[in-house]
C-alpha atoms as a PDB file:
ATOM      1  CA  UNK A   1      -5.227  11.639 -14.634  1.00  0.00           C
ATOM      2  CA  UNK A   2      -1.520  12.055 -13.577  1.00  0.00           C
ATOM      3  CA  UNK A   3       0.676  13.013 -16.900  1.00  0.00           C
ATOM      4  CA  UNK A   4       3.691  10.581 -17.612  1.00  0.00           C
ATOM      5  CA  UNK A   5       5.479  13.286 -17.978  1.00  0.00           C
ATOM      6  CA  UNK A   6       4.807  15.507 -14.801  1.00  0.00           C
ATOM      7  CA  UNK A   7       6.659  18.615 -14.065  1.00  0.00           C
ATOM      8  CA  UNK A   8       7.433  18.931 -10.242  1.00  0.00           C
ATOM      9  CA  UNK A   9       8.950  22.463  -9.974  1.00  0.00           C
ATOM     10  CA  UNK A  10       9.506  25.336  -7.251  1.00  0.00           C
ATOM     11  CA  UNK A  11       8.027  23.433  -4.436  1.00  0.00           C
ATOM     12  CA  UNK A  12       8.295  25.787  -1.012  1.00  0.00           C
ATOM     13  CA  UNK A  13       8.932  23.253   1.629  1.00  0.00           C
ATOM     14  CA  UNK A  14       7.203  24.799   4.663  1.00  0.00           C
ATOM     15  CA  UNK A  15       4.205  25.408   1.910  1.00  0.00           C
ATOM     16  CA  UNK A  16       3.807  22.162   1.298  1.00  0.00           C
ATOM     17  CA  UNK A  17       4.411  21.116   5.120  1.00  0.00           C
ATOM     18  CA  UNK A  18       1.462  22.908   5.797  1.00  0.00           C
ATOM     19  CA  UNK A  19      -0.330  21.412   3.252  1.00  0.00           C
ATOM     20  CA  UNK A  20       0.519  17.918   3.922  1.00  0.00           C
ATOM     21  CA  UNK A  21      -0.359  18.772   7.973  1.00  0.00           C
ATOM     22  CA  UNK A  22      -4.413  19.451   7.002  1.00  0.00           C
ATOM     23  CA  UNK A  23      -4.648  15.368   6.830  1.00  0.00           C
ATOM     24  CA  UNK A  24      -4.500  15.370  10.417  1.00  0.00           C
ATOM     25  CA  UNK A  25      -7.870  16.326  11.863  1.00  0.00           C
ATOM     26  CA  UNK A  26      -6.212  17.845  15.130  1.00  0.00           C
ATOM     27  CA  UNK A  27      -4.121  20.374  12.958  1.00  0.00           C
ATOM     28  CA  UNK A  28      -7.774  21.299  11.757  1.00  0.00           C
ATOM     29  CA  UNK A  29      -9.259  21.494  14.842  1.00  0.00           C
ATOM     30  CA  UNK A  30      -6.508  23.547  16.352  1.00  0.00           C
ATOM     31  CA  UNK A  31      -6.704  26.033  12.769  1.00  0.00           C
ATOM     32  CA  UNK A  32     -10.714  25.968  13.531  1.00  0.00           C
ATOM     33  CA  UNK A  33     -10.174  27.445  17.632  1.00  0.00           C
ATOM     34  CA  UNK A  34     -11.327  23.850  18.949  1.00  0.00           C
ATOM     35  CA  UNK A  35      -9.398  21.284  21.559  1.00  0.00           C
ATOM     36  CA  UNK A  36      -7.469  18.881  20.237  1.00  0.00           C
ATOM     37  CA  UNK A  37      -7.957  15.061  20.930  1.00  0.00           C
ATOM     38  CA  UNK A  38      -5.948  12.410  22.178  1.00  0.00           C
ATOM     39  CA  UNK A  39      -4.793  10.314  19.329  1.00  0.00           C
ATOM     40  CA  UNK A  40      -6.781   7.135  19.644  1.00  0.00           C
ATOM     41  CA  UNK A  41      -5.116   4.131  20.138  1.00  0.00           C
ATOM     42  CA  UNK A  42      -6.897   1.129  18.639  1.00  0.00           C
ATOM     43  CA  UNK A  43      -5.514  -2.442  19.294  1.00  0.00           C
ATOM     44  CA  UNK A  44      -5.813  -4.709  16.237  1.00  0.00           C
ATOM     45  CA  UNK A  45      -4.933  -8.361  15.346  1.00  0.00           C
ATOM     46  CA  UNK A  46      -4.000  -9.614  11.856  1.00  0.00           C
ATOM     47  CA  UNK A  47      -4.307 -13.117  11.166  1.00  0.00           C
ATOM     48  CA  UNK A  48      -2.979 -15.284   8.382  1.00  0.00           C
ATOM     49  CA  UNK A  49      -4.260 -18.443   8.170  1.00  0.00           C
ATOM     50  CA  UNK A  50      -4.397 -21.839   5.891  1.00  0.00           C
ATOM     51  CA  UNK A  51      -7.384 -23.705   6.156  1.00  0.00           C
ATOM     52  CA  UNK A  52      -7.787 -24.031  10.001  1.00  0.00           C
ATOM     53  CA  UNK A  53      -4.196 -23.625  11.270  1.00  0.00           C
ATOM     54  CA  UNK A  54      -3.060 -19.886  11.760  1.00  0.00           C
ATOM     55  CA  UNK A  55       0.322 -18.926  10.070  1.00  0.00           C
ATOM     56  CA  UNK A  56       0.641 -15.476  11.539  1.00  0.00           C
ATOM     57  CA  UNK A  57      -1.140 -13.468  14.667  1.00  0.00           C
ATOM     58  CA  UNK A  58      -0.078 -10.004  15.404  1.00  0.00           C
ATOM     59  CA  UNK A  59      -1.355  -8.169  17.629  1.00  0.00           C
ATOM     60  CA  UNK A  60      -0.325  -3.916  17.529  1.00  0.00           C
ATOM     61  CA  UNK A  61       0.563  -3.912  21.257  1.00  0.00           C
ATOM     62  CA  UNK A  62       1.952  -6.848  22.015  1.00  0.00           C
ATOM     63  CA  UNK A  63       3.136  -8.174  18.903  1.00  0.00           C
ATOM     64  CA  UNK A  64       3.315 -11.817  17.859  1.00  0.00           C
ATOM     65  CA  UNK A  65       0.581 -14.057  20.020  1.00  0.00           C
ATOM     66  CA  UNK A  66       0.746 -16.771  17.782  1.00  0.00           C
ATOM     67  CA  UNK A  67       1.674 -19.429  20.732  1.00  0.00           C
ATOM     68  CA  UNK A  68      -1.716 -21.154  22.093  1.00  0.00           C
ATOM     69  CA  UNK A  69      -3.486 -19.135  19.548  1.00  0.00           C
ATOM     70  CA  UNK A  70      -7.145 -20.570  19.179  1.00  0.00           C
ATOM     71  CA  UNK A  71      -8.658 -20.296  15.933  1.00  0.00           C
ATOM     72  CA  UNK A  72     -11.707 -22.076  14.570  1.00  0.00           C
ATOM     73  CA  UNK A  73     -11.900 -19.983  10.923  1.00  0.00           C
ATOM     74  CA  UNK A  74     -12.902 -16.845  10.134  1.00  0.00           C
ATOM     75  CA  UNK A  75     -16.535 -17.265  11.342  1.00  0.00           C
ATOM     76  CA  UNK A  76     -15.534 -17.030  14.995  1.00  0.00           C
ATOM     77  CA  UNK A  77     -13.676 -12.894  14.161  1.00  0.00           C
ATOM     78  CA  UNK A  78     -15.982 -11.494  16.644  1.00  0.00           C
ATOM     79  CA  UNK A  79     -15.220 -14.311  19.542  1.00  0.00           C
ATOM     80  CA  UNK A  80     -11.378 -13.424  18.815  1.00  0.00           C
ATOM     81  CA  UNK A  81     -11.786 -10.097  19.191  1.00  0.00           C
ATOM     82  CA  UNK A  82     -13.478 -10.136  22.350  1.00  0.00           C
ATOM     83  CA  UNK A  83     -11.192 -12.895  23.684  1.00  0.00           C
ATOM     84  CA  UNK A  84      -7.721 -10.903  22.537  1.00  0.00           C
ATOM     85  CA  UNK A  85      -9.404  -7.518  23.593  1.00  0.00           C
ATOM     86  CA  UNK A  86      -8.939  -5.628  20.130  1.00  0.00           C
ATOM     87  CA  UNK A  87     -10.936  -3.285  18.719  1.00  0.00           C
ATOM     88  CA  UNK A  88     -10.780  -4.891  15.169  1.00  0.00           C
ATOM     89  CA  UNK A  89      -9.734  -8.065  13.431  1.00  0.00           C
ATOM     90  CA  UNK A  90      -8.283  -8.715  10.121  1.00  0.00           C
ATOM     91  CA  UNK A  91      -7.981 -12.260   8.517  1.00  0.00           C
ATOM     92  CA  UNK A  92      -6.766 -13.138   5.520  1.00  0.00           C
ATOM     93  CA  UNK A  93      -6.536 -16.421   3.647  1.00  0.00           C
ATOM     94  CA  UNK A  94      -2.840 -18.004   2.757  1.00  0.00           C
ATOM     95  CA  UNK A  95      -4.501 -18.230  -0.839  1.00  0.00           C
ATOM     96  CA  UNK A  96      -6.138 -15.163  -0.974  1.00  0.00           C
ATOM     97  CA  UNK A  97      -2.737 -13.263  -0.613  1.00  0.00           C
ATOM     98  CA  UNK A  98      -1.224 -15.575  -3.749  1.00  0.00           C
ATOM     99  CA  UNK A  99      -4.526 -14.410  -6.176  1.00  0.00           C
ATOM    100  CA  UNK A 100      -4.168 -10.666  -4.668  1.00  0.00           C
ATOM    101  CA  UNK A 101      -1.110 -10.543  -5.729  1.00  0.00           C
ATOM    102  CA  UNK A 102      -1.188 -12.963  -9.026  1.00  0.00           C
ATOM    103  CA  UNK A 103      -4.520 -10.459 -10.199  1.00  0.00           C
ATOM    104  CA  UNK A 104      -2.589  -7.193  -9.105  1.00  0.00           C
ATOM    105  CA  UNK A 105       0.601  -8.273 -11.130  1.00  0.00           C
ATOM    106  CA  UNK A 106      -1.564  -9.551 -14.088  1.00  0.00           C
ATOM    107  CA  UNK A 107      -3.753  -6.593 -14.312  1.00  0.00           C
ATOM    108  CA  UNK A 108      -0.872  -3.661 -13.725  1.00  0.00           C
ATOM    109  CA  UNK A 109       0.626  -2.037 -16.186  1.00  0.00           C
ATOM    110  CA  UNK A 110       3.279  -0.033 -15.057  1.00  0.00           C
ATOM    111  CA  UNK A 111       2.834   2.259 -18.375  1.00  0.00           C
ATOM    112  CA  UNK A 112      -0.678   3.472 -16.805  1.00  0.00           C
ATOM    113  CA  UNK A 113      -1.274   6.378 -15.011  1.00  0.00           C
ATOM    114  CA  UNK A 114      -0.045   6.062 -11.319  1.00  0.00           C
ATOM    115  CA  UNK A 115      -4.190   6.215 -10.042  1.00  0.00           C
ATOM    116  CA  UNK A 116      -4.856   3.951 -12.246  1.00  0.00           C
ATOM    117  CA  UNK A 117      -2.119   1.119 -10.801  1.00  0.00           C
ATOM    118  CA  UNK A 118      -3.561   1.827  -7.100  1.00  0.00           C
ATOM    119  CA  UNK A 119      -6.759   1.400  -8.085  1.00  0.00           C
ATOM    120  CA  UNK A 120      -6.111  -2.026  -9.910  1.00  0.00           C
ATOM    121  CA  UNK A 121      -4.125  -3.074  -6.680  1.00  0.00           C
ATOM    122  CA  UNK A 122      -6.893  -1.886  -4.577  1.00  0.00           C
ATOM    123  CA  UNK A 123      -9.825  -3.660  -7.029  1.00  0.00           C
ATOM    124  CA  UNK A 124      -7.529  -7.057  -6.377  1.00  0.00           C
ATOM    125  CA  UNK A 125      -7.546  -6.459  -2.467  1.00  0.00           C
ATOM    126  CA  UNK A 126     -11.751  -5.851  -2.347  1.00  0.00           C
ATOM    127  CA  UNK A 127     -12.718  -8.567  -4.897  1.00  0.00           C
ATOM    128  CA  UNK A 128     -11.394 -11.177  -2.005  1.00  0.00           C
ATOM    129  CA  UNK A 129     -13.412  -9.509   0.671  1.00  0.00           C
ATOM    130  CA  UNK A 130     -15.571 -11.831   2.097  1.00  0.00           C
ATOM    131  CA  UNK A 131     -14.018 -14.741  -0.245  1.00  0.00           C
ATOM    132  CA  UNK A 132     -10.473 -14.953   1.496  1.00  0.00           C
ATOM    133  CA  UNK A 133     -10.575 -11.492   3.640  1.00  0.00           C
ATOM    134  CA  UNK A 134     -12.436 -11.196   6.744  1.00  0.00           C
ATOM    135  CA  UNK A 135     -12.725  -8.244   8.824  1.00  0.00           C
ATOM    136  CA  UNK A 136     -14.255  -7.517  12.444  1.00  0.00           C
ATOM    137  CA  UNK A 137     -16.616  -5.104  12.176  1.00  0.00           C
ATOM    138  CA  UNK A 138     -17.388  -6.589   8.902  1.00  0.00           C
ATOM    139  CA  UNK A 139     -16.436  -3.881   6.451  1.00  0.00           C
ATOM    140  CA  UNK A 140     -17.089  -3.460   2.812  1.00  0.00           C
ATOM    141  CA  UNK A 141     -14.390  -2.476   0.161  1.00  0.00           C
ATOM    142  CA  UNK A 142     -16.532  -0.420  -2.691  1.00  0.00           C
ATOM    143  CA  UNK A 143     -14.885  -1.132  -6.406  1.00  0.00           C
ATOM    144  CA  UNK A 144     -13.981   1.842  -7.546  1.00  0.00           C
ATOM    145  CA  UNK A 145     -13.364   2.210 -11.525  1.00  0.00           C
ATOM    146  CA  UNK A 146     -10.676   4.348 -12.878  1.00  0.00           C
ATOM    147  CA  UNK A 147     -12.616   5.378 -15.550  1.00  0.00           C
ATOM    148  CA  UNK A 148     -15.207   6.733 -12.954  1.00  0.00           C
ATOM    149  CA  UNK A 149     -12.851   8.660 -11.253  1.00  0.00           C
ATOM    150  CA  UNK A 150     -11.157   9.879 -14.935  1.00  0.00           C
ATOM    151  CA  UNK A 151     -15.070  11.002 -15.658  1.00  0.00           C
ATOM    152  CA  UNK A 152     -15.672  12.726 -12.409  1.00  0.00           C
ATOM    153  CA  UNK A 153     -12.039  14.683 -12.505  1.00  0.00           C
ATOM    154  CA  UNK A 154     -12.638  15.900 -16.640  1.00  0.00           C
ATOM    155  CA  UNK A 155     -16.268  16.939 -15.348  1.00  0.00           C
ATOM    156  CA  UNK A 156     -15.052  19.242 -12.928  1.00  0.00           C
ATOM    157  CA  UNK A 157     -11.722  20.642 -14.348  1.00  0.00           C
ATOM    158  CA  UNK A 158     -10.718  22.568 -17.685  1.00  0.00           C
ATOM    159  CA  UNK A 159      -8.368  21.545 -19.858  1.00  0.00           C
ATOM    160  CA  UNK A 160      -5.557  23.721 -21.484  1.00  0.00           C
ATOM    161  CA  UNK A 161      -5.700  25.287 -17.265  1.00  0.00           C
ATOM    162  CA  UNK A 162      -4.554  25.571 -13.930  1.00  0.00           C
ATOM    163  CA  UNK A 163      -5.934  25.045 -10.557  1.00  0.00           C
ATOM    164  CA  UNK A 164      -4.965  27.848  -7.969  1.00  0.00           C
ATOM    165  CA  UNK A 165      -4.945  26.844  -3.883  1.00  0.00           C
ATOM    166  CA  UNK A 166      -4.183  29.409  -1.665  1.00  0.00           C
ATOM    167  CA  UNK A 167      -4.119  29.789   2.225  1.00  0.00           C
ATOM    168  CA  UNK A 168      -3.022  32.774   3.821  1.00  0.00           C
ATOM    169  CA  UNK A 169      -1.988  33.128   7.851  1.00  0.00           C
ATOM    170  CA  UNK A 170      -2.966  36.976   7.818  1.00  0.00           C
ATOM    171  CA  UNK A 171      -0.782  38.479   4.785  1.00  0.00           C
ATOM    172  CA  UNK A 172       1.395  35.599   4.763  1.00  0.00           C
ATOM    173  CA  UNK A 173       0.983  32.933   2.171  1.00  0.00           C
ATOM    174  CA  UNK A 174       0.495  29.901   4.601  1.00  0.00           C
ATOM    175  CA  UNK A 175       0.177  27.149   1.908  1.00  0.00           C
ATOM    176  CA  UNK A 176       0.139  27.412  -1.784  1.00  0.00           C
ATOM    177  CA  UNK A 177      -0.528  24.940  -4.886  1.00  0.00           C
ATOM    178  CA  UNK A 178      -0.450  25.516  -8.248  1.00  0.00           C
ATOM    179  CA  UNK A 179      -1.860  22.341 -10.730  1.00  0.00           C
ATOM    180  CA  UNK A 180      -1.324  22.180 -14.599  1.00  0.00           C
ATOM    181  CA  UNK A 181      -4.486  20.347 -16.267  1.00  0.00           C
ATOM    182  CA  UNK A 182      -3.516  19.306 -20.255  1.00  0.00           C
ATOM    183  CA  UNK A 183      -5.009  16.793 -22.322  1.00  0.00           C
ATOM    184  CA  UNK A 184      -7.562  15.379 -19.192  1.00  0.00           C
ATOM    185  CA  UNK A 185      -3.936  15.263 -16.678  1.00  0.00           C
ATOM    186  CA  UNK A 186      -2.298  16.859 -14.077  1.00  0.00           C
ATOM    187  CA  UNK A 187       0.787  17.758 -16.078  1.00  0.00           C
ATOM    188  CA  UNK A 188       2.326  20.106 -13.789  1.00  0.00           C
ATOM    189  CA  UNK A 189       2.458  20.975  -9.816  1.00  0.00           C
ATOM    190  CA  UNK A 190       4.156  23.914  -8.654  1.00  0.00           C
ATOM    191  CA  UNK A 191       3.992  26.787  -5.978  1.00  0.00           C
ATOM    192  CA  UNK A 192       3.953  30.445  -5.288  1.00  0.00           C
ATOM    193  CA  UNK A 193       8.060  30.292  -5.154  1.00  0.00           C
ATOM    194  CA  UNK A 194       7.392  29.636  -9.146  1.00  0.00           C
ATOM    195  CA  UNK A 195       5.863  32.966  -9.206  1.00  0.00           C
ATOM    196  CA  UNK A 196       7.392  34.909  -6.213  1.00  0.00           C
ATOM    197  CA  UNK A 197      10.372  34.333  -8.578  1.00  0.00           C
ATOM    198  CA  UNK A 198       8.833  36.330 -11.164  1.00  0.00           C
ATOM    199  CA  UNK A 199       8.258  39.083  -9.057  1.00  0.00           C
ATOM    200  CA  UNK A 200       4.867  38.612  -7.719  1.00  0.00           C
ATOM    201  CA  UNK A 201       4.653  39.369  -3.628  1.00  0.00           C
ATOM    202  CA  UNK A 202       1.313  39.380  -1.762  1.00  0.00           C
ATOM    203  CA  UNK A 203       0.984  42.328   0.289  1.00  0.00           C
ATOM    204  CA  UNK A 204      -3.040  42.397   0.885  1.00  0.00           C
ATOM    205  CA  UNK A 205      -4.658  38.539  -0.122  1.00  0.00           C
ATOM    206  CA  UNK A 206      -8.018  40.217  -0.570  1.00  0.00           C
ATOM    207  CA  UNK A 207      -6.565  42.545  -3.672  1.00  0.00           C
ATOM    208  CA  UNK A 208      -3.662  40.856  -4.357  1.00  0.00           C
ATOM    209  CA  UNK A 209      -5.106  37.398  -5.516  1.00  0.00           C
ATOM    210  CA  UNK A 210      -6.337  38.817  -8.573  1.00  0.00           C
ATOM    211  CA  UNK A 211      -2.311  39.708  -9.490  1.00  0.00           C
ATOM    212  CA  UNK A 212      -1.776  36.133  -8.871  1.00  0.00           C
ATOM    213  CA  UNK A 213      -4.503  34.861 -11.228  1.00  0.00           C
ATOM    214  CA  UNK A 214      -2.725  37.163 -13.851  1.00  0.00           C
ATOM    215  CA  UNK A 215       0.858  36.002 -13.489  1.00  0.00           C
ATOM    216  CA  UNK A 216      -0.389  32.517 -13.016  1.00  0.00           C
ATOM    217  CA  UNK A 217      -1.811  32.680 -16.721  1.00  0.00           C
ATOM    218  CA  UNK A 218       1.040  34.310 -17.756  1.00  0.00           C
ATOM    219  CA  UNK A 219       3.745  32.025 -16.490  1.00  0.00           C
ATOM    220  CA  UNK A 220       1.743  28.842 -17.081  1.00  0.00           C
ATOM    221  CA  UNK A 221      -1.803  28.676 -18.337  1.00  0.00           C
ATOM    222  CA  UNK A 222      -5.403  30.543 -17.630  1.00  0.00           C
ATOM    223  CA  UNK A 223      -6.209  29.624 -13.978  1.00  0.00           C
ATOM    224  CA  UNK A 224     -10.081  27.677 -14.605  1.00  0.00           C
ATOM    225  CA  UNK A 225     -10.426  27.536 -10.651  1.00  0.00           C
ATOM    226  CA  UNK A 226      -8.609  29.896  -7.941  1.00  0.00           C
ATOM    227  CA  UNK A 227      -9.697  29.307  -4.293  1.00  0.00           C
ATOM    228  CA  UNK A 228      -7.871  32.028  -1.956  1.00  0.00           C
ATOM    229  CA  UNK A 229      -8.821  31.669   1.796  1.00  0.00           C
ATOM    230  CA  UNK A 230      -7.796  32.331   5.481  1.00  0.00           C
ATOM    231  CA  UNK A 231      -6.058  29.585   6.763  1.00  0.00           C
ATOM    232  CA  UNK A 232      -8.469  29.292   9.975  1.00  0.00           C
ATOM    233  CA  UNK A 233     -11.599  30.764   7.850  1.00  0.00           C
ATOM    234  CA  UNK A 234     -11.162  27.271   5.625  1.00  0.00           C
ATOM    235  CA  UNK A 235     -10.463  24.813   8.884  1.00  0.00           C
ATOM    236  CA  UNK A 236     -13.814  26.165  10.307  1.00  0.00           C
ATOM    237  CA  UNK A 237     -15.606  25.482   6.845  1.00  0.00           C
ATOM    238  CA  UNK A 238     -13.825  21.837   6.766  1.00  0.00           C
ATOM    239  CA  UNK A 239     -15.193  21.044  10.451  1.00  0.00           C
ATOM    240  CA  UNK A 240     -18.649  22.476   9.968  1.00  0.00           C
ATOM    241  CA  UNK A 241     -20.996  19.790   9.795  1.00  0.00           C
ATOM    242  CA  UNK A 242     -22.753  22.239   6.932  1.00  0.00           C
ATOM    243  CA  UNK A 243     -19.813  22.076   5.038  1.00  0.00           C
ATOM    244  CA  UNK A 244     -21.751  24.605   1.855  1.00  0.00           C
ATOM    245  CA  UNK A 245     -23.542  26.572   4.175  1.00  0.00           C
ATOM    246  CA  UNK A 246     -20.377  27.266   6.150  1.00  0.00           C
ATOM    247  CA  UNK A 247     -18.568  28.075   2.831  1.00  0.00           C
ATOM    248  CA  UNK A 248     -20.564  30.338   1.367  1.00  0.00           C
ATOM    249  CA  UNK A 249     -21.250  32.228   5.295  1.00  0.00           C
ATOM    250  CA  UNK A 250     -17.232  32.943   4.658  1.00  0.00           C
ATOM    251  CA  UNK A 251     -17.462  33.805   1.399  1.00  0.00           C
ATOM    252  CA  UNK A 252     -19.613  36.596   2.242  1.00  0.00           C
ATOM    253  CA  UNK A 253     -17.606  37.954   4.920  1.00  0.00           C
ATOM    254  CA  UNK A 254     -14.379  37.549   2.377  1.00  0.00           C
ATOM    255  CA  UNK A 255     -12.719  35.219   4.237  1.00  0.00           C
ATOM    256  CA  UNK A 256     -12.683  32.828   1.312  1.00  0.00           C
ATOM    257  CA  UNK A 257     -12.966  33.499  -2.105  1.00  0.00           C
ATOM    258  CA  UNK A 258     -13.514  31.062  -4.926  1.00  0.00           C
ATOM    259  CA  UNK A 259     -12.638  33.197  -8.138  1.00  0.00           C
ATOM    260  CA  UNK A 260     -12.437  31.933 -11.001  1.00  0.00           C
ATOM    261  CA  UNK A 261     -14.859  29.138 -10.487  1.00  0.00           C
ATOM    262  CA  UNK A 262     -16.839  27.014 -13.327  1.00  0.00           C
ATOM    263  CA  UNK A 263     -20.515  26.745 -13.509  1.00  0.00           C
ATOM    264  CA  UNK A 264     -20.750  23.719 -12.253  1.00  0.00           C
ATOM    265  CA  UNK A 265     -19.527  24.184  -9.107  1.00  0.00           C
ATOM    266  CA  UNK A 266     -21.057  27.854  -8.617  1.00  0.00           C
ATOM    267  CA  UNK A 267     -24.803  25.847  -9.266  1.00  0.00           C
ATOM    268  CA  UNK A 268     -23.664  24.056  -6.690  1.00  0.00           C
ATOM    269  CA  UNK A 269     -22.668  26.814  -3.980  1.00  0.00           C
ATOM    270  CA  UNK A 270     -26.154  28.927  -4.813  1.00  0.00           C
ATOM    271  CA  UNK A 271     -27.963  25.142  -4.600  1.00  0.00           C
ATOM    272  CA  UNK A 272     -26.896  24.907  -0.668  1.00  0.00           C
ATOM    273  CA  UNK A 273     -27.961  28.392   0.149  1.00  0.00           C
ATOM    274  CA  UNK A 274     -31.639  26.711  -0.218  1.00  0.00           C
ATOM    275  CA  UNK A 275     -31.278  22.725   0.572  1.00  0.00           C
ATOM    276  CA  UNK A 276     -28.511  22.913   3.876  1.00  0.00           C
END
């Protein structure tokens, strides 16, 4: 999914600032016109133990509390989190850590694609859940298969193409992401600096996205999927609880528009005008 040989090229740093910042709800919620929150501040323990003597206790506000720690085994989570006052436990078997890290190191080949190392590390963490890992609120860890993931990314991507991102703070390019797809990979990231470079300036988004698509094909490859969109147009759509519905409401005031765009994911648009 992620080429060997990736090409990382003309990155613009505030771009990709901006980018990085939509992770954090309250940057969405402040792009969307709504209050921020309070980060929350949830106190959790982490235990280590062997058997029924604890190795390690730590607790995120007040640190180690491993002196006149009580522990009767992993059983008793939900007594320690009331008696400690946390909001959520983690325990973890001595032994469970050595096969975690004996399966991860067995089963990693550090000649595979990068997803498919975290995922192996991650499949060695969730196979111990419930065997050596504990966790109050008891908390499942799905298995998820690379070869899922590599069938769900080839379904909806071309190959031989790019993938166009755009956000735009009025005129001015807010964020910007250009992704090279070859042989089922991402083989190349870059950004509008790769084409600003060639001459191409946005003066009007709404027309000028289509001169984008062009000198995107020209520089790199054929653009398969181009989504162009107001910066606070695309925060309201992400915090909509009707995430399609809210889409296509700003695609038809031109707020957002998805051009090119495969089948697939058009069906998919004209299938939540009727079901959301």
């Amino acid at each position: 999914m992620i080429s060997a040989d990736i090409l990382i090229r003309d990155i613009d740093a505030n771009g990709w600032a901006n980018l990085v910042s939509l992770i954090d709800p309250n940057t969405v919620r402040r792009l969307a016109g709504e209050a921020e929150r309070p980060p929350g501040r949830k106190k959790r323990l982490f235990v280590i133990f062997e058997e029924n003597s604890v190795l390690k206790a730590y607790h995120t506000e007040k640190g180690s509390i491993l002196d006149g720690f009580k522990w009767n085994g992993p059983q008793d989570l939900e007594i320690v989190s009331r008696r400690e006052d946390v909001d959520a436990v983690v325990a973890v078997d001595r032994d469970s850590l050595s096969r975690i890290f004996a399966r991860s190191q067995r089963n990693t080949d550090m000649r595979d694609d990068f997803v498919k190392q975290i995922l192996g590390m991650y499949d060695s963490v969730a196979m111990e859940v419930g065997k050596g890992l504990y966790f109050h609120p008891e908390r499942k860890l799905k298995r998820i298969t690379y070869e899922n993931i590599q069938k769900g990314f080839k379904l909806g991507t071309q190959d031989n193409t790019t993938i166009l991102f755009y956000l735009f703070d009025g005129n001015q390019i807010w964020t910007s992401l250009i992704v090279g797809i070859k042989d089922g990979d991402v083989d190349m990231v870059t950004s509008h600096d790769a084409l600003a470079a060639r001459g191409v300036f946005v003066y009007d988004w709404k027309k000028d996205y289509k001169k984008i698509l062009g000198a995107s094909k020209q520089a790199f490859r054929k653009p398969s999927i181009g989504v162009f969109g107001d910066v606070r147009s695309f925060a309201r759509v992400a915090r909509s609880r009707k995430t399609l519905k809210a889409l296509n409401e700003e695609r038809k005031k031109k707020n957002i528009i998805l051009d090119p765009l495969p089948l697939l994911f058009k069906t998919a648009l004209r299938a939540g005008k009727f079901f959301i």
